[in-house]
PDB file of N, CA and C in Angstrom:
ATOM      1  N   UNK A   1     -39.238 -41.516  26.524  1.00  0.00           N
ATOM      2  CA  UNK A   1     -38.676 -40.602  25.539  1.00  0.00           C
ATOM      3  C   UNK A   1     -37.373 -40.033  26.102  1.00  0.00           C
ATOM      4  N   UNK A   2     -36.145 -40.113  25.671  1.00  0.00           N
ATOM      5  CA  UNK A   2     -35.268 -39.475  25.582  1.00  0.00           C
ATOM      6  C   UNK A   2     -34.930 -38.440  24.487  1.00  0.00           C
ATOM      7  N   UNK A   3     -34.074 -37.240  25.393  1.00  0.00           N
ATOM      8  CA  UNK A   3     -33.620 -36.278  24.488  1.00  0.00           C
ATOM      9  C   UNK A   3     -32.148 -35.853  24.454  1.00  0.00           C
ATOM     10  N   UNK A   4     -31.803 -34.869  23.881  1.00  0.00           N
ATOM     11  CA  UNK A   4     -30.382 -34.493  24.247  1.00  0.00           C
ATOM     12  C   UNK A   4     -30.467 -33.255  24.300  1.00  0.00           C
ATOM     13  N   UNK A   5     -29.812 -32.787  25.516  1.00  0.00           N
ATOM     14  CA  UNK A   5     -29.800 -31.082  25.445  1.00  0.00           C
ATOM     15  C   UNK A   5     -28.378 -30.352  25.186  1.00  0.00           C
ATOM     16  N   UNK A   6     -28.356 -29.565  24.782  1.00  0.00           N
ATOM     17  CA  UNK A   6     -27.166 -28.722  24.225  1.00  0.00           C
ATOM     18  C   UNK A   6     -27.103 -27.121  24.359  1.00  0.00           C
ATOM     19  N   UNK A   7     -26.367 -26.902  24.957  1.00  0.00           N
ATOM     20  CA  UNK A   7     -25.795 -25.193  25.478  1.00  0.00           C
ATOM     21  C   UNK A   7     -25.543 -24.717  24.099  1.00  0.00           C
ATOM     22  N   UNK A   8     -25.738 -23.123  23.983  1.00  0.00           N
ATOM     23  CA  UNK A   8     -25.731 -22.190  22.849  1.00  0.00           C
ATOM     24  C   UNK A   8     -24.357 -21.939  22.980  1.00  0.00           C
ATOM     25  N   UNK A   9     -23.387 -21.687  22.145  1.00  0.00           N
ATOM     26  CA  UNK A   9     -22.340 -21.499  22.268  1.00  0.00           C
ATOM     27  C   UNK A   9     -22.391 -19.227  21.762  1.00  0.00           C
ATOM     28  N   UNK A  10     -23.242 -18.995  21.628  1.00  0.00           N
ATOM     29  CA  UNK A  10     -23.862 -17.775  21.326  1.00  0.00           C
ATOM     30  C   UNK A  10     -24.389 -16.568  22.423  1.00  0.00           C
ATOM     31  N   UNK A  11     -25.206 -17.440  23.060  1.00  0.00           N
ATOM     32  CA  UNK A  11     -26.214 -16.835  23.836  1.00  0.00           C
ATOM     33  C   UNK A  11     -26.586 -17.371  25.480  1.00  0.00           C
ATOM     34  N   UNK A  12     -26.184 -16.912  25.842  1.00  0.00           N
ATOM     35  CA  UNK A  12     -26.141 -17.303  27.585  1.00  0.00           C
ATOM     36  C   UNK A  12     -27.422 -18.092  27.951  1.00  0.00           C
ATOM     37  N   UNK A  13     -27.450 -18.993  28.645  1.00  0.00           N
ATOM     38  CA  UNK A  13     -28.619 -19.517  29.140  1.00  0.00           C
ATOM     39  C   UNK A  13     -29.619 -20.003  27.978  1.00  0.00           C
ATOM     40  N   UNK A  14     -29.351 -20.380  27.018  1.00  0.00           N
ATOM     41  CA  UNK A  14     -30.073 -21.007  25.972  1.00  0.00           C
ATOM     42  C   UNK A  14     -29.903 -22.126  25.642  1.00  0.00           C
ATOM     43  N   UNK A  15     -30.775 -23.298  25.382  1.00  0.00           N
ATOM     44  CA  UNK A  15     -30.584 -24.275  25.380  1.00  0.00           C
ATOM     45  C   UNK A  15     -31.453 -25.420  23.975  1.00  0.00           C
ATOM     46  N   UNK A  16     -30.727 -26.082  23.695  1.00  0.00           N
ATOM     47  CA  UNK A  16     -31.603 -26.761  22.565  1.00  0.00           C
ATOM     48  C   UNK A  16     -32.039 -27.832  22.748  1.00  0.00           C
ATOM     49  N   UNK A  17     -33.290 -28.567  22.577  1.00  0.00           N
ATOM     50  CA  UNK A  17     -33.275 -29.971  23.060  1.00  0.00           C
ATOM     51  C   UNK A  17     -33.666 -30.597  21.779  1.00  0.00           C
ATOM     52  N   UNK A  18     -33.425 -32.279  21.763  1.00  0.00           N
ATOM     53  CA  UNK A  18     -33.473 -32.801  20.079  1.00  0.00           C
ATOM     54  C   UNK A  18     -33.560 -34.177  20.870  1.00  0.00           C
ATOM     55  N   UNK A  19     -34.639 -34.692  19.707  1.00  0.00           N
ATOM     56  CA  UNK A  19     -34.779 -36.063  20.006  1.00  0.00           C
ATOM     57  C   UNK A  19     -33.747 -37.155  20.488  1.00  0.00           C
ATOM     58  N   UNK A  20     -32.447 -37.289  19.187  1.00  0.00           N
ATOM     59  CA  UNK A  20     -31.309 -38.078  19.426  1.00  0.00           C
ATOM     60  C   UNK A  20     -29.973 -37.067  19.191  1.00  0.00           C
ATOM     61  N   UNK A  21     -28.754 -37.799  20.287  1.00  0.00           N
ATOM     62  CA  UNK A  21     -27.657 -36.653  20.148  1.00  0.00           C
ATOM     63  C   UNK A  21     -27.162 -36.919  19.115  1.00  0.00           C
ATOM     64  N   UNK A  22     -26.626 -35.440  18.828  1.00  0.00           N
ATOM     65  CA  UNK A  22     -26.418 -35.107  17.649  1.00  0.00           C
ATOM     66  C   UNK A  22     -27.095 -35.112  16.094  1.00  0.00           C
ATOM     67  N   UNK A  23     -28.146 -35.124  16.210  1.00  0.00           N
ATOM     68  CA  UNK A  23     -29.167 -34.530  15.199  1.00  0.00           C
ATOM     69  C   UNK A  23     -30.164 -33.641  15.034  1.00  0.00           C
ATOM     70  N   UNK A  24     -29.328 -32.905  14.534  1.00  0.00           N
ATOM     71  CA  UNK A  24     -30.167 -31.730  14.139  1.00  0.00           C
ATOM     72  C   UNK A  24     -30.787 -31.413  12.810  1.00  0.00           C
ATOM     73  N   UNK A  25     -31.010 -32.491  12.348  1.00  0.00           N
ATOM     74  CA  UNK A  25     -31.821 -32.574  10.781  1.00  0.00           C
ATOM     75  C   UNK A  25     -33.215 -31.903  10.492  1.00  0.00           C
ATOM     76  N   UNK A  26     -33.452 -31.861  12.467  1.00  0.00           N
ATOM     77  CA  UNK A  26     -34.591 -31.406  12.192  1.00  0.00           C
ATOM     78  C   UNK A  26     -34.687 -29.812  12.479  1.00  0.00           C
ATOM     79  N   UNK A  27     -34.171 -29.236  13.127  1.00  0.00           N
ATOM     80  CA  UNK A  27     -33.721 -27.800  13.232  1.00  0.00           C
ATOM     81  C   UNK A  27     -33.514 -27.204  12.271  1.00  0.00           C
ATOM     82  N   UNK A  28     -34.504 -26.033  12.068  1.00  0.00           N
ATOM     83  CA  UNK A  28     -34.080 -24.888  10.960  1.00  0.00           C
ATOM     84  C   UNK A  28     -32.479 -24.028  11.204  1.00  0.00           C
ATOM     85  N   UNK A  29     -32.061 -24.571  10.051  1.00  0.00           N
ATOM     86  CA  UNK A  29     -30.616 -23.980   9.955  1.00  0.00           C
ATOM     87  C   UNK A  29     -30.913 -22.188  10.043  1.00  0.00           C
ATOM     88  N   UNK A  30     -31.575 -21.584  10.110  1.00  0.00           N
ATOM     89  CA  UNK A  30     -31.460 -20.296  10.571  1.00  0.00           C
ATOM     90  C   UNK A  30     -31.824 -20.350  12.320  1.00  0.00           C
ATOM     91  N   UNK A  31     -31.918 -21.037  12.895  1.00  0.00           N
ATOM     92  CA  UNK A  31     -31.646 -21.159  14.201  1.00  0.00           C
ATOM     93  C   UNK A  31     -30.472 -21.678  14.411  1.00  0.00           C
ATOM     94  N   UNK A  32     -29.901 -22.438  13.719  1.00  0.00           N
ATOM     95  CA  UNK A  32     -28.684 -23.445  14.302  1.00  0.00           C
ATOM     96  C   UNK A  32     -27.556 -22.178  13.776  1.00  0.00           C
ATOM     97  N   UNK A  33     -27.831 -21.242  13.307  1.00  0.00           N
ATOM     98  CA  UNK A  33     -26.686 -20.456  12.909  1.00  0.00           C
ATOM     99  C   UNK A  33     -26.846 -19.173  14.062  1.00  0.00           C
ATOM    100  N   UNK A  34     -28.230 -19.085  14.718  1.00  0.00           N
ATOM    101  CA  UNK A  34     -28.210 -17.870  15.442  1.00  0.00           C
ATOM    102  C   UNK A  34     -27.672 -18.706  17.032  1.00  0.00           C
ATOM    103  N   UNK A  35     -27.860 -20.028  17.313  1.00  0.00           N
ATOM    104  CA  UNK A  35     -27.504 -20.691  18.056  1.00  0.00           C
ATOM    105  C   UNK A  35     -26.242 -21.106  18.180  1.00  0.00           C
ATOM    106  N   UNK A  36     -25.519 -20.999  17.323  1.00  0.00           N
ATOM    107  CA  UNK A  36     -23.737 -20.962  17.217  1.00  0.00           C
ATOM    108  C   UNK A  36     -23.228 -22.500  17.181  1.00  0.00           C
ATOM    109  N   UNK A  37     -22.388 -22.881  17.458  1.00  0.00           N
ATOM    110  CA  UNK A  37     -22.142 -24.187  18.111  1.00  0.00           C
ATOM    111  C   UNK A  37     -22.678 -25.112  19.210  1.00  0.00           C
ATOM    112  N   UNK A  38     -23.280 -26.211  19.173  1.00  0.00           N
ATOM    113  CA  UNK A  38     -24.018 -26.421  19.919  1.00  0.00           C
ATOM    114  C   UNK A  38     -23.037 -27.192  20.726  1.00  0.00           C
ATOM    115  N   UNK A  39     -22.522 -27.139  22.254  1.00  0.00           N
ATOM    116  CA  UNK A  39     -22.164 -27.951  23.435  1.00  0.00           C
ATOM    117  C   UNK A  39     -23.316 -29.000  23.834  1.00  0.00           C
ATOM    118  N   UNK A  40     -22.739 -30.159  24.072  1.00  0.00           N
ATOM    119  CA  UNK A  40     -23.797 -31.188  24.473  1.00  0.00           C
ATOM    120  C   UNK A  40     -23.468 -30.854  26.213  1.00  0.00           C
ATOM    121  N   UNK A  41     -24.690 -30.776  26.452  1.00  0.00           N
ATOM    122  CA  UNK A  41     -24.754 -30.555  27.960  1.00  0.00           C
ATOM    123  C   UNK A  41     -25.399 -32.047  28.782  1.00  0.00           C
ATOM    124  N   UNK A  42     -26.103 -32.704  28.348  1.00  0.00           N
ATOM    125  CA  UNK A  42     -26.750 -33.878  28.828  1.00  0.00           C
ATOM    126  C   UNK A  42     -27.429 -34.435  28.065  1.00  0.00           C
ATOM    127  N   UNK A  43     -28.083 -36.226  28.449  1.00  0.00           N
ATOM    128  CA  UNK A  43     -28.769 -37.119  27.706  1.00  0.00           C
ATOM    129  C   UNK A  43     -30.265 -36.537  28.916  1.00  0.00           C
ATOM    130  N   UNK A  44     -31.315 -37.095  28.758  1.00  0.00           N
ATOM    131  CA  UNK A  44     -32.291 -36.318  29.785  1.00  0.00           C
ATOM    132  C   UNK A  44     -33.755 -37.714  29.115  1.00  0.00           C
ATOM    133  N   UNK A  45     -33.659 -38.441  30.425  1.00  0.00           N
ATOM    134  CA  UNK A  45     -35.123 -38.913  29.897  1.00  0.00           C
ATOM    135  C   UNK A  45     -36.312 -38.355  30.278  1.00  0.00           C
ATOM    136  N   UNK A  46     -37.413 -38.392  29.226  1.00  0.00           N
ATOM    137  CA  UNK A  46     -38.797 -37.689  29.655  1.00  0.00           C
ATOM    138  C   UNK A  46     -39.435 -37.884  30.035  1.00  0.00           C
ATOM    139  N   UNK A  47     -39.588 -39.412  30.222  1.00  0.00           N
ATOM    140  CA  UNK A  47     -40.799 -40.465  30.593  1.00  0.00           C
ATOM    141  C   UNK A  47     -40.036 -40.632  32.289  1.00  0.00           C
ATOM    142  N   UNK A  48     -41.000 -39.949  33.248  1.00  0.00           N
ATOM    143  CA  UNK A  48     -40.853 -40.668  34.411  1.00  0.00           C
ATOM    144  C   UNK A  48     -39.894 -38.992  35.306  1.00  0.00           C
ATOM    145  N   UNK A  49     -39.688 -38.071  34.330  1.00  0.00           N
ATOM    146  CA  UNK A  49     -39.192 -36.813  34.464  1.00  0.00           C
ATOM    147  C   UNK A  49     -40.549 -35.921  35.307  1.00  0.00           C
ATOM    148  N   UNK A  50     -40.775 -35.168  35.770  1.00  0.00           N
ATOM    149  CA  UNK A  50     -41.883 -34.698  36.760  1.00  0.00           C
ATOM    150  C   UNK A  50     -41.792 -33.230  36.586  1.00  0.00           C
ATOM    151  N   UNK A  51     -40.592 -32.553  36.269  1.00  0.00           N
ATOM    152  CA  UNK A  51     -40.070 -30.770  36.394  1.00  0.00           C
ATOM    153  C   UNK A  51     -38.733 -31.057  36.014  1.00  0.00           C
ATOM    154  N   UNK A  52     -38.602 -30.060  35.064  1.00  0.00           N
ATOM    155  CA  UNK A  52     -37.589 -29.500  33.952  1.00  0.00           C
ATOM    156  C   UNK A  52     -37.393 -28.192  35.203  1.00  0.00           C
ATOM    157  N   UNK A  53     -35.662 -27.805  34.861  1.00  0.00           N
ATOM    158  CA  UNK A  53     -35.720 -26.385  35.794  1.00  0.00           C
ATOM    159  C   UNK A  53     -36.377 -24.914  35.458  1.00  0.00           C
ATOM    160  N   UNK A  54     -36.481 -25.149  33.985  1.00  0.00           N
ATOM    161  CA  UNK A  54     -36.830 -23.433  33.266  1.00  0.00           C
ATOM    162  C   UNK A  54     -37.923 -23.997  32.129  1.00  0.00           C
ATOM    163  N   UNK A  55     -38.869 -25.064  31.914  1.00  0.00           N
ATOM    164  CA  UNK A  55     -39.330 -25.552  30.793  1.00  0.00           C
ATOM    165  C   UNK A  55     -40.187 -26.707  30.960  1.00  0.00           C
ATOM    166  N   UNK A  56     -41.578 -26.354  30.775  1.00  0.00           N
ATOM    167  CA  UNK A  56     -42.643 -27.203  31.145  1.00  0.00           C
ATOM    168  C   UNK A  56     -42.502 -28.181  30.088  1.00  0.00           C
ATOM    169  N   UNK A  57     -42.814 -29.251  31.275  1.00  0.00           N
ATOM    170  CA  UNK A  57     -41.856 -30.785  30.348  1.00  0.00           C
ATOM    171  C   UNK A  57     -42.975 -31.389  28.673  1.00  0.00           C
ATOM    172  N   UNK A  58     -44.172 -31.164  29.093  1.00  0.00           N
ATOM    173  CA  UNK A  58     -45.464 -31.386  28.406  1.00  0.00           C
ATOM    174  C   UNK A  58     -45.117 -30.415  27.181  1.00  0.00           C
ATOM    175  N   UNK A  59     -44.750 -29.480  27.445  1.00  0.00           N
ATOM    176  CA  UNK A  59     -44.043 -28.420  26.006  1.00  0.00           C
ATOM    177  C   UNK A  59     -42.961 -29.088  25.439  1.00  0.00           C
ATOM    178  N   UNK A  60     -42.057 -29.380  26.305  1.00  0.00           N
ATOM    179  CA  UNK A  60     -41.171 -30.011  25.027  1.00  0.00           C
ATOM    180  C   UNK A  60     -41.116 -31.255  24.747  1.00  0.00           C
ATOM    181  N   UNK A  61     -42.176 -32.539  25.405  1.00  0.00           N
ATOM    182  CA  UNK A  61     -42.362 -33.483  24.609  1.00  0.00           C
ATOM    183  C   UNK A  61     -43.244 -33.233  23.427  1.00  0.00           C
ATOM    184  N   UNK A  62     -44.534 -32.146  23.489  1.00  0.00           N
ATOM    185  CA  UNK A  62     -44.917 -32.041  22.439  1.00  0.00           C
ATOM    186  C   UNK A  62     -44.014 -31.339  21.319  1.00  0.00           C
ATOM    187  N   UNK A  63     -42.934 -30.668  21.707  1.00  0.00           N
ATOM    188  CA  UNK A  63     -42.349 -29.300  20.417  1.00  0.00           C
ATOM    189  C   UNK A  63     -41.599 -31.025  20.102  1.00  0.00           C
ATOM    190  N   UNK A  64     -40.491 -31.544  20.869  1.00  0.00           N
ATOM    191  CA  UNK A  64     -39.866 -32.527  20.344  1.00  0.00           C
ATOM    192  C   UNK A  64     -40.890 -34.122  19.047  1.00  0.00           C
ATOM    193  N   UNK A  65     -42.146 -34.209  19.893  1.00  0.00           N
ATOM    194  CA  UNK A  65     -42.662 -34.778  18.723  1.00  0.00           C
ATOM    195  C   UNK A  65     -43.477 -34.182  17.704  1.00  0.00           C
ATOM    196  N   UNK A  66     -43.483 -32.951  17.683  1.00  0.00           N
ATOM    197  CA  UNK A  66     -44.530 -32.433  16.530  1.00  0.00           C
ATOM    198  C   UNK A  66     -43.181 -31.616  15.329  1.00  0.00           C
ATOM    199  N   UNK A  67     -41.991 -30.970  15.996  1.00  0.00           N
ATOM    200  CA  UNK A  67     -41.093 -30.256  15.352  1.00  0.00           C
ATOM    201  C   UNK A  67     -39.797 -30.840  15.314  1.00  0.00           C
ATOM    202  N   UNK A  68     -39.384 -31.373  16.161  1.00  0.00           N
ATOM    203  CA  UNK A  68     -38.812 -32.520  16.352  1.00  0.00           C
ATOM    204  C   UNK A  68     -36.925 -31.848  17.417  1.00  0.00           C
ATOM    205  N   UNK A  69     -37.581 -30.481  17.691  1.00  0.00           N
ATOM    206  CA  UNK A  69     -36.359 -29.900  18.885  1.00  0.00           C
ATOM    207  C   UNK A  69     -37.913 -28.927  19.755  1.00  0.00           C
ATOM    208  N   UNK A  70     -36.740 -28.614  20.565  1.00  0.00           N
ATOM    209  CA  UNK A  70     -37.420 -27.587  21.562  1.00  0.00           C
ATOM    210  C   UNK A  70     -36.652 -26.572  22.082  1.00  0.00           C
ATOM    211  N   UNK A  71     -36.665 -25.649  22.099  1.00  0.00           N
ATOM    212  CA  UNK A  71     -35.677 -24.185  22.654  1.00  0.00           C
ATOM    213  C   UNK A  71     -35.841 -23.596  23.142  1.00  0.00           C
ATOM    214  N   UNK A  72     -35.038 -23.945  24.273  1.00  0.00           N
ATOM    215  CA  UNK A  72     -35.762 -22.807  25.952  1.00  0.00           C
ATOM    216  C   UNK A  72     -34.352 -21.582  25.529  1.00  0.00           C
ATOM    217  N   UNK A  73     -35.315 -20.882  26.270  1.00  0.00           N
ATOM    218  CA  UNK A  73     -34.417 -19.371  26.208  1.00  0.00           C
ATOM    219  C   UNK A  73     -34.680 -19.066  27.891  1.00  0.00           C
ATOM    220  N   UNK A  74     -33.322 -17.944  27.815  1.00  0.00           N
ATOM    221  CA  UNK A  74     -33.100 -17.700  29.262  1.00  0.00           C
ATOM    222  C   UNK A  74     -34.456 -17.155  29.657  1.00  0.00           C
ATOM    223  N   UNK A  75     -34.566 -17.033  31.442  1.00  0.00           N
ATOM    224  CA  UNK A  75     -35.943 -15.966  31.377  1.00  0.00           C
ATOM    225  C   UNK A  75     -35.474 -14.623  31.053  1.00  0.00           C
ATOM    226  N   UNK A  76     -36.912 -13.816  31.348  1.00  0.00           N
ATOM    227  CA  UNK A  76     -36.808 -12.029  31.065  1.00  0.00           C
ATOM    228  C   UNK A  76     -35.985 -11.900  31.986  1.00  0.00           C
ATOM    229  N   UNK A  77     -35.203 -10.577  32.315  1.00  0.00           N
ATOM    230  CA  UNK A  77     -34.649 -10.188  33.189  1.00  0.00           C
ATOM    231  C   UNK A  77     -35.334  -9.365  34.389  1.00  0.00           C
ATOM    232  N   UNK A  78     -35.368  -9.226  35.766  1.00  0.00           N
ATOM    233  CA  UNK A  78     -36.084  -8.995  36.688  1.00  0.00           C
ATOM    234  C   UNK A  78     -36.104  -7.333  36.392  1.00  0.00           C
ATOM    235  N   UNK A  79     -37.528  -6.594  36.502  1.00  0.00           N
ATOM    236  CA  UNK A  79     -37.675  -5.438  36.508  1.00  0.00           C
ATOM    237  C   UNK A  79     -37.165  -4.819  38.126  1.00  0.00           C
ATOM    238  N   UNK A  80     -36.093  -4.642  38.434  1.00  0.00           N
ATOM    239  CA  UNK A  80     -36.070  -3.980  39.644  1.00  0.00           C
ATOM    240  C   UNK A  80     -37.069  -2.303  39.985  1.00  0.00           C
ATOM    241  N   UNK A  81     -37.719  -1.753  38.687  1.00  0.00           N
ATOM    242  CA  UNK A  81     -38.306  -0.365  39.258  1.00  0.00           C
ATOM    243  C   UNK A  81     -39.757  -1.253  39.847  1.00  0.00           C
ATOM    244  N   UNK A  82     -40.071  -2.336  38.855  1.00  0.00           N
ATOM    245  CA  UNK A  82     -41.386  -3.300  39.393  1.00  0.00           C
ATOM    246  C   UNK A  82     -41.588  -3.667  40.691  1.00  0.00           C
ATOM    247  N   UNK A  83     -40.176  -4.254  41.077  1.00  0.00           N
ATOM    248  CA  UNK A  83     -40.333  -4.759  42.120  1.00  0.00           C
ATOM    249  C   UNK A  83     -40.382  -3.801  43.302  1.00  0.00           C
ATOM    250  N   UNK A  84     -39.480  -2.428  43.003  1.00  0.00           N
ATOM    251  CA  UNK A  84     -39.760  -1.840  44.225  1.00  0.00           C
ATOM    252  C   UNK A  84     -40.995  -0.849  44.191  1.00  0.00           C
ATOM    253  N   UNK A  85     -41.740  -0.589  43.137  1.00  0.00           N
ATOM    254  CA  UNK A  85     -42.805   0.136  43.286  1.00  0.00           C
ATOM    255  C   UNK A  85     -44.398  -0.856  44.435  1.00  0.00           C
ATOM    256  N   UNK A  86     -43.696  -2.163  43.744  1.00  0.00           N
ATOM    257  CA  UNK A  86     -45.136  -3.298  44.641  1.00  0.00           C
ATOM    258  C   UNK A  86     -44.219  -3.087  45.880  1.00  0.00           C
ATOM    259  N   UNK A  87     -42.867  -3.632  46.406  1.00  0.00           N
ATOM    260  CA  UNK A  87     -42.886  -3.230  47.639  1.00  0.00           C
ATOM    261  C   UNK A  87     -43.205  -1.704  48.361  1.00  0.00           C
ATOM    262  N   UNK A  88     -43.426  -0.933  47.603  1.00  0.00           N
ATOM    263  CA  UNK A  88     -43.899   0.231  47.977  1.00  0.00           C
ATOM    264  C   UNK A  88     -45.564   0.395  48.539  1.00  0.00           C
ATOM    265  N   UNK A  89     -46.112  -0.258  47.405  1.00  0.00           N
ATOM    266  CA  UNK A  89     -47.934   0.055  47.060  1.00  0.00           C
ATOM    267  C   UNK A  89     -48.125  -0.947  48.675  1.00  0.00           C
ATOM    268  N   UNK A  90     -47.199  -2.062  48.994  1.00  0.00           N
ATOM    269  CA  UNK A  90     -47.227  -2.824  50.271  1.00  0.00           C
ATOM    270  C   UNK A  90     -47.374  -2.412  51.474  1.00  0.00           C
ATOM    271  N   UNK A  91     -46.683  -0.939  51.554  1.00  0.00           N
ATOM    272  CA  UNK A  91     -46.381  -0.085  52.790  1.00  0.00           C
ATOM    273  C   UNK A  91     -47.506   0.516  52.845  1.00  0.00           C
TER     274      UNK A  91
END
């Protein structure tokens, strides 16, 4: 399985993935409008792929064959009061 991934021209660190480049027939146009312009960032095969950097690969072969894209979003942003209260509870 190959896909194509594409940068948000919108939203930092967001990414779209779609069966073949340049089709988005299958994408709800109220995403493709909150998603802005889509940049092609890479072709990406799935079969023989092991780890995606931000996106469990088994998720988006299934979102790509059941919906026919997949859309990783950046992660949460790090709670720094979180982190220093556990390095605290540590001491």
């Amino acid at each position: 399985m190959l896909c194509a991934i594409y940068r948000s021209s919108k939203r930092d660190q967001t990414y779209l993935y779609v069966e073949k480049k340049d089709d988005f027939s299958r994408v709800p146009q109220d995403l493709m409008q909150g998603f802005g312009v889509p940049a092609f960032a890479m072709l990406l095969p799935l079969d023989g792929t092991k780890k995606l950097a931000n996106a469990e690969i088994e998720k988006v072969k299934q979102a790509l064959s059941e919906q026919g894209y997949y859309l990783q979003l950046p992660p949460p942003p790090e709670s720094l009061l979180k982190i220093h209260l556990e390095t605290q509870r540590e001491k």
